[in-house]
C-alpha atoms as a PDB file:
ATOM      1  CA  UNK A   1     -30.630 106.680 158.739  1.00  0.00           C
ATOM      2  CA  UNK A   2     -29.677 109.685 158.061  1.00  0.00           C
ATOM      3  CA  UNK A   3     -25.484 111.451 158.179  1.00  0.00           C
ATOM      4  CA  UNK A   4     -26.454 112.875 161.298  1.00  0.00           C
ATOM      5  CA  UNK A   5     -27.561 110.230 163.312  1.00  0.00           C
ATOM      6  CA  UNK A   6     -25.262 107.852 161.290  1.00  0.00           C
ATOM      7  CA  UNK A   7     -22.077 110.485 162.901  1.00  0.00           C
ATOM      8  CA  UNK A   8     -23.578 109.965 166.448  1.00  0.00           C
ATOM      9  CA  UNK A   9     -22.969 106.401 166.723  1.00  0.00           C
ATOM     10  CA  UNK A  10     -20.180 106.237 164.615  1.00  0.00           C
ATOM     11  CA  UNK A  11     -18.451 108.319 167.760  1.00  0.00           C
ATOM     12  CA  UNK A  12     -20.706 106.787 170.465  1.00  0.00           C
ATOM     13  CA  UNK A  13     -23.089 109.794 171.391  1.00  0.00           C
ATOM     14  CA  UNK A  14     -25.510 109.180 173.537  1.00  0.00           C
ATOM     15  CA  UNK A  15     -28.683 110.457 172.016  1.00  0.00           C
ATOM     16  CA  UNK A  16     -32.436 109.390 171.370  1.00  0.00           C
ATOM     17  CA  UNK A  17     -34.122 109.875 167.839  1.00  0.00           C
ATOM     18  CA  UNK A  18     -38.020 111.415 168.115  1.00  0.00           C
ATOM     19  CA  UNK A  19     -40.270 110.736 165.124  1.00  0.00           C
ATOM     20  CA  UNK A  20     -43.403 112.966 164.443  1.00  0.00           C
ATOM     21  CA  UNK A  21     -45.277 113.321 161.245  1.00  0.00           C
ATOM     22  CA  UNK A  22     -44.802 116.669 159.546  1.00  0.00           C
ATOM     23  CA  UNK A  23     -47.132 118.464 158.086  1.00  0.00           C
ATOM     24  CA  UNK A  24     -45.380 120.051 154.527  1.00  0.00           C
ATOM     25  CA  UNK A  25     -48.269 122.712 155.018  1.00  0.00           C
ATOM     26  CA  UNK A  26     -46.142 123.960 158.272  1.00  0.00           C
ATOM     27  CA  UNK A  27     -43.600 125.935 157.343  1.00  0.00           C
ATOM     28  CA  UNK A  28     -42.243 126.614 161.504  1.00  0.00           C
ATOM     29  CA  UNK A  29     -40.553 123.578 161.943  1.00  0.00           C
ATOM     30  CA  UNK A  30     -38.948 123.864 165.452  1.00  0.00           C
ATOM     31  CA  UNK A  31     -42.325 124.797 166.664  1.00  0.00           C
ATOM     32  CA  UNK A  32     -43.919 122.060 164.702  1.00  0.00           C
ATOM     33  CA  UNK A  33     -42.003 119.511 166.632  1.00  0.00           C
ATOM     34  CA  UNK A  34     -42.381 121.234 169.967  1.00  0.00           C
ATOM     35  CA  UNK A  35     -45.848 120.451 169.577  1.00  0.00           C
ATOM     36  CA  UNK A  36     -45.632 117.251 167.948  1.00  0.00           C
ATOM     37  CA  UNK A  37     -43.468 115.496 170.537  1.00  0.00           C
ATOM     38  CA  UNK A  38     -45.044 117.821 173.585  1.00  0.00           C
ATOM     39  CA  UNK A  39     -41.588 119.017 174.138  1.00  0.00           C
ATOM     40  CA  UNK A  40     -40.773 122.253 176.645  1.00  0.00           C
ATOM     41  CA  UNK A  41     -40.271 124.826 174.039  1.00  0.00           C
ATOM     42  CA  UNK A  42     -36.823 126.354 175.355  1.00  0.00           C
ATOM     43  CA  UNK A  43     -35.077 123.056 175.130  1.00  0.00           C
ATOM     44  CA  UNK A  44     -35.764 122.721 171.290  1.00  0.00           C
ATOM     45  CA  UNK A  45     -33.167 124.365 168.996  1.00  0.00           C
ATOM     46  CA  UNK A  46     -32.969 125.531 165.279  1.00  0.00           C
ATOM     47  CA  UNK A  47     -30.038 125.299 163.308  1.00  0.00           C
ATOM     48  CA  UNK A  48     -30.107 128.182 160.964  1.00  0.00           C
ATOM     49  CA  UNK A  49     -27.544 129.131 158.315  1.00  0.00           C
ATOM     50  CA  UNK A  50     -26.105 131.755 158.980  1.00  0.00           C
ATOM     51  CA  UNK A  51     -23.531 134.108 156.247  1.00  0.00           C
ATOM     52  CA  UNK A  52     -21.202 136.398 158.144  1.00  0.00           C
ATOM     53  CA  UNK A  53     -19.261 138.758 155.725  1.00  0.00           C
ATOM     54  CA  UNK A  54     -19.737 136.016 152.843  1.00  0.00           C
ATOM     55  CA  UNK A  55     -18.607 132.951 154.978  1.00  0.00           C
ATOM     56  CA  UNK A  56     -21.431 130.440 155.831  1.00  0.00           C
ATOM     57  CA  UNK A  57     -21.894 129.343 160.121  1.00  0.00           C
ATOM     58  CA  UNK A  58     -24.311 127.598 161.559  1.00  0.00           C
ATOM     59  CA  UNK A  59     -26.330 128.568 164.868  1.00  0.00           C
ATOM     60  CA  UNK A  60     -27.800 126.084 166.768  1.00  0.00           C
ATOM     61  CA  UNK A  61     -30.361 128.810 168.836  1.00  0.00           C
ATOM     62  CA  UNK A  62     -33.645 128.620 170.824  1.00  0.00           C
ATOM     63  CA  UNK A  63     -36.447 127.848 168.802  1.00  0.00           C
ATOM     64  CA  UNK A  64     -38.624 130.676 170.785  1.00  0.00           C
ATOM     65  CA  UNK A  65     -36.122 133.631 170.272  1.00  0.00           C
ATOM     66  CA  UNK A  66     -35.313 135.171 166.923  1.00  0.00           C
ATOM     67  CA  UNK A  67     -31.003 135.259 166.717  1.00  0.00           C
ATOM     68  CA  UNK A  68     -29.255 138.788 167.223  1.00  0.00           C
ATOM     69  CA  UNK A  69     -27.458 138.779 163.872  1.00  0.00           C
ATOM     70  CA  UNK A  70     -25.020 141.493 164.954  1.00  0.00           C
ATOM     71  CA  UNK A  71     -24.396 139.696 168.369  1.00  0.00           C
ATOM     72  CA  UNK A  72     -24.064 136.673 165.934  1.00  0.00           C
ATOM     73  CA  UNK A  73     -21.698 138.108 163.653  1.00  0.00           C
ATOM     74  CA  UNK A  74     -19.584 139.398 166.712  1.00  0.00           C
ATOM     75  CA  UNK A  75     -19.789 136.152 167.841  1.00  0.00           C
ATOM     76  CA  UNK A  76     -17.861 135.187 164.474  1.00  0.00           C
ATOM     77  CA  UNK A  77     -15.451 138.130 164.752  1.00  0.00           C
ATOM     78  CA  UNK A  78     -17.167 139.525 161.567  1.00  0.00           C
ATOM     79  CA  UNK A  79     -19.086 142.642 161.015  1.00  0.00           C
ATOM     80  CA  UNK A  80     -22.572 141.834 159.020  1.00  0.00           C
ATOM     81  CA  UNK A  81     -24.736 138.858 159.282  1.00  0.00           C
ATOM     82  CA  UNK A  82     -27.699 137.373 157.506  1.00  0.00           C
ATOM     83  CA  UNK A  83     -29.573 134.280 156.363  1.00  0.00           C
ATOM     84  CA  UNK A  84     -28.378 132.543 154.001  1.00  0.00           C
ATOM     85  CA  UNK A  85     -30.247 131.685 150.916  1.00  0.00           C
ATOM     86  CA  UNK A  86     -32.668 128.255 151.190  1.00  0.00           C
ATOM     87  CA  UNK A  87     -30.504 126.981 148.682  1.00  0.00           C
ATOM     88  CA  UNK A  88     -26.951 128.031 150.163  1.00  0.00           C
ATOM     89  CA  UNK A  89     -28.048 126.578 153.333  1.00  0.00           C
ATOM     90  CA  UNK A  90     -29.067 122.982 151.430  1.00  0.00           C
ATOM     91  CA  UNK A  91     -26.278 123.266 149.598  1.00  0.00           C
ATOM     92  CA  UNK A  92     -23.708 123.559 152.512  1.00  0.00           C
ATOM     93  CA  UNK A  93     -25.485 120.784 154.673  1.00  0.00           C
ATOM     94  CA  UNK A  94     -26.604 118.511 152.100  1.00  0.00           C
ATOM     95  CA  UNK A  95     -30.134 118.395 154.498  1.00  0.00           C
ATOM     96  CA  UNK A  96     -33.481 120.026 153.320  1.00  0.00           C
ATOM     97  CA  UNK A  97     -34.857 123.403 154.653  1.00  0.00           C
ATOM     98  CA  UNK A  98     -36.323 122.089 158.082  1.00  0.00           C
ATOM     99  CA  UNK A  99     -34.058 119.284 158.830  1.00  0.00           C
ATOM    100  CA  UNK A 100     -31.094 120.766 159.003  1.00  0.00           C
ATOM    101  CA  UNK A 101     -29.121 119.376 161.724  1.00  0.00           C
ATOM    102  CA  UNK A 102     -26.436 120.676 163.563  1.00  0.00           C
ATOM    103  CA  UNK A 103     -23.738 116.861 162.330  1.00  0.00           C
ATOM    104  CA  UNK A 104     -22.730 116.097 159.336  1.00  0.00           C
ATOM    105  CA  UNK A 105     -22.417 118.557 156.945  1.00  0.00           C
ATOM    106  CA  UNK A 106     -21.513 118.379 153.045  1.00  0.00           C
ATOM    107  CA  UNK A 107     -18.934 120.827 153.824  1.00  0.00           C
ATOM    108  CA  UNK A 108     -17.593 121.707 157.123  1.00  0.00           C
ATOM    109  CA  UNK A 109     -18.983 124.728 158.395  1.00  0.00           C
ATOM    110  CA  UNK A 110     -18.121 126.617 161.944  1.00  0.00           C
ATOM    111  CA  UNK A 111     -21.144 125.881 164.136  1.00  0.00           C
ATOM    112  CA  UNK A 112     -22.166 127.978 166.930  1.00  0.00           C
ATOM    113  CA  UNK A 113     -24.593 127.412 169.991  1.00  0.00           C
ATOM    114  CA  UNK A 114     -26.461 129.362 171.981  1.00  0.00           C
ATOM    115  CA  UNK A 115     -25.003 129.823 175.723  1.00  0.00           C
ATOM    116  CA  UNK A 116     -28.634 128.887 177.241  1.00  0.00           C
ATOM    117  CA  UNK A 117     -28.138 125.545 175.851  1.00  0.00           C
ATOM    118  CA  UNK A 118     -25.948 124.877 178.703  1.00  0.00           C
ATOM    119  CA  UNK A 119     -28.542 124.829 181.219  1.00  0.00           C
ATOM    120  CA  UNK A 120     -30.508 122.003 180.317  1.00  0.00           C
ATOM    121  CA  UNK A 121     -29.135 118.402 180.662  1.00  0.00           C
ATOM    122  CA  UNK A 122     -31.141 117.331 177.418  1.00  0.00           C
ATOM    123  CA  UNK A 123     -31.587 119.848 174.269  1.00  0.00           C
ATOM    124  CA  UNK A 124     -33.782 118.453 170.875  1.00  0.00           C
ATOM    125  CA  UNK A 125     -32.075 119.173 167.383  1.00  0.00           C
ATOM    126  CA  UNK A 126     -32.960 118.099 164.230  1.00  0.00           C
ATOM    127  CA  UNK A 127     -32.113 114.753 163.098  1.00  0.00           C
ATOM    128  CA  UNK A 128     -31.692 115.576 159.590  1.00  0.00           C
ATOM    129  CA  UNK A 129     -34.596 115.135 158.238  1.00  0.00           C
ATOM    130  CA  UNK A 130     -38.211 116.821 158.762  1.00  0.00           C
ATOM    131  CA  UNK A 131     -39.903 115.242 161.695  1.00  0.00           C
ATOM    132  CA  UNK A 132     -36.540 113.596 163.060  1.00  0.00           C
ATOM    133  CA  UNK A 133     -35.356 115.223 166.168  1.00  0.00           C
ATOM    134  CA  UNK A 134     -32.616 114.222 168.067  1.00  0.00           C
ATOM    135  CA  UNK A 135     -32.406 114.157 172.214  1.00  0.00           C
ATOM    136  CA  UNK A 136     -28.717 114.645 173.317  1.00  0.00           C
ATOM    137  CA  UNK A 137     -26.459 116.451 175.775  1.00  0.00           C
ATOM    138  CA  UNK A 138     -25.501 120.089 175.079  1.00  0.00           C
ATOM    139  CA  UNK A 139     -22.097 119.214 175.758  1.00  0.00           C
ATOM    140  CA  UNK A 140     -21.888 116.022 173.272  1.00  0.00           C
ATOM    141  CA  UNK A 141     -23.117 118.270 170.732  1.00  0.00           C
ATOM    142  CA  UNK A 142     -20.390 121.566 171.643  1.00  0.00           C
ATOM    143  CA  UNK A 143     -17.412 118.577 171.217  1.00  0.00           C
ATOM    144  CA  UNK A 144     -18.691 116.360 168.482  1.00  0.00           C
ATOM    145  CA  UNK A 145     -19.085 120.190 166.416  1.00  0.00           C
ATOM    146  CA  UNK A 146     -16.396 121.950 167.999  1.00  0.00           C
ATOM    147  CA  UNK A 147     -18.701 124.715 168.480  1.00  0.00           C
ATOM    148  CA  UNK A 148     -17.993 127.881 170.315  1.00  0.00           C
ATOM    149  CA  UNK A 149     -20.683 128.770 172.272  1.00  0.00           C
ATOM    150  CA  UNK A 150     -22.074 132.378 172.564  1.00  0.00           C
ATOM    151  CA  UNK A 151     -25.312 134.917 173.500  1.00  0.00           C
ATOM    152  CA  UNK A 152     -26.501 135.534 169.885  1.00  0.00           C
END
């Protein structure tokens, strides 16, 4: 079980887990689970690492769009974004490259998610661990993260 999923019931989320095999040749890993689980590709989200002006954020984004990182950084109130470093991002989360989830993080981090995420009911996130994605509400998610929410 991993932090993630272990936060979700600790504060009585309702979610479902998905399992799928991964493939360590695939290197897309939102895509590899839209496929996998025969999800509809706009409801599966990312959650990148994001550094704006040398603080670390995470955005929880659309796994078929790229993010805006100066809509992303305004989004912060900073002024320059990028990715962080593989090993930033691991370090931050304490989760591996491609199973970053949006719970539970080594250190507490300012999470941000998409606006479009609001439309669905259901959204898919990763569990935490490579082929682990995790079915829950939008709005669990915004209030169990605090996130803002924002067109990035």
């Amino acid at each position: 079980m991993t932090p993630a999923i272990q936060l979700l019931k600790k504060h009585k989320v309702s979610f479902e887990v998905l399992k799928f095999e991964h493939d360590p040749n695939i290197t897309e890993f939102a895509q590899e689970a839209t496929q996998a689980l025969a999800l509809a590709p706009d409801k599966v989200f990312k959650t990148l690492v994001i550094s704006v002006d040398g603080r670390l954020n995470v955005a929880v984004t659309p796994a078929t769009q790229l993010v805006d990182l100066k809509a992303f950084a305004k989004s912060c109130n900073g002024k320059k974004a990028q990715l962080a470093t593989q090993q930033q991002a691991e370090n931050a989360t304490g989760y591996q490259l491609g199973g970053i989830s949006p719970f539970a993080h080594k250190k507490r981090l300012p999470v941000i998610l998409h606006n479009s995420a609001l439309t669905y009911d259901t959204i898919y996130v990763s569990g935490g661990r490579r082929g682990l994605e995790l079915a829950l509400s939008p709005t669990a998610l915004t209030a169990l993260c605090s996130a803002q929410v924002a067109d990035f």
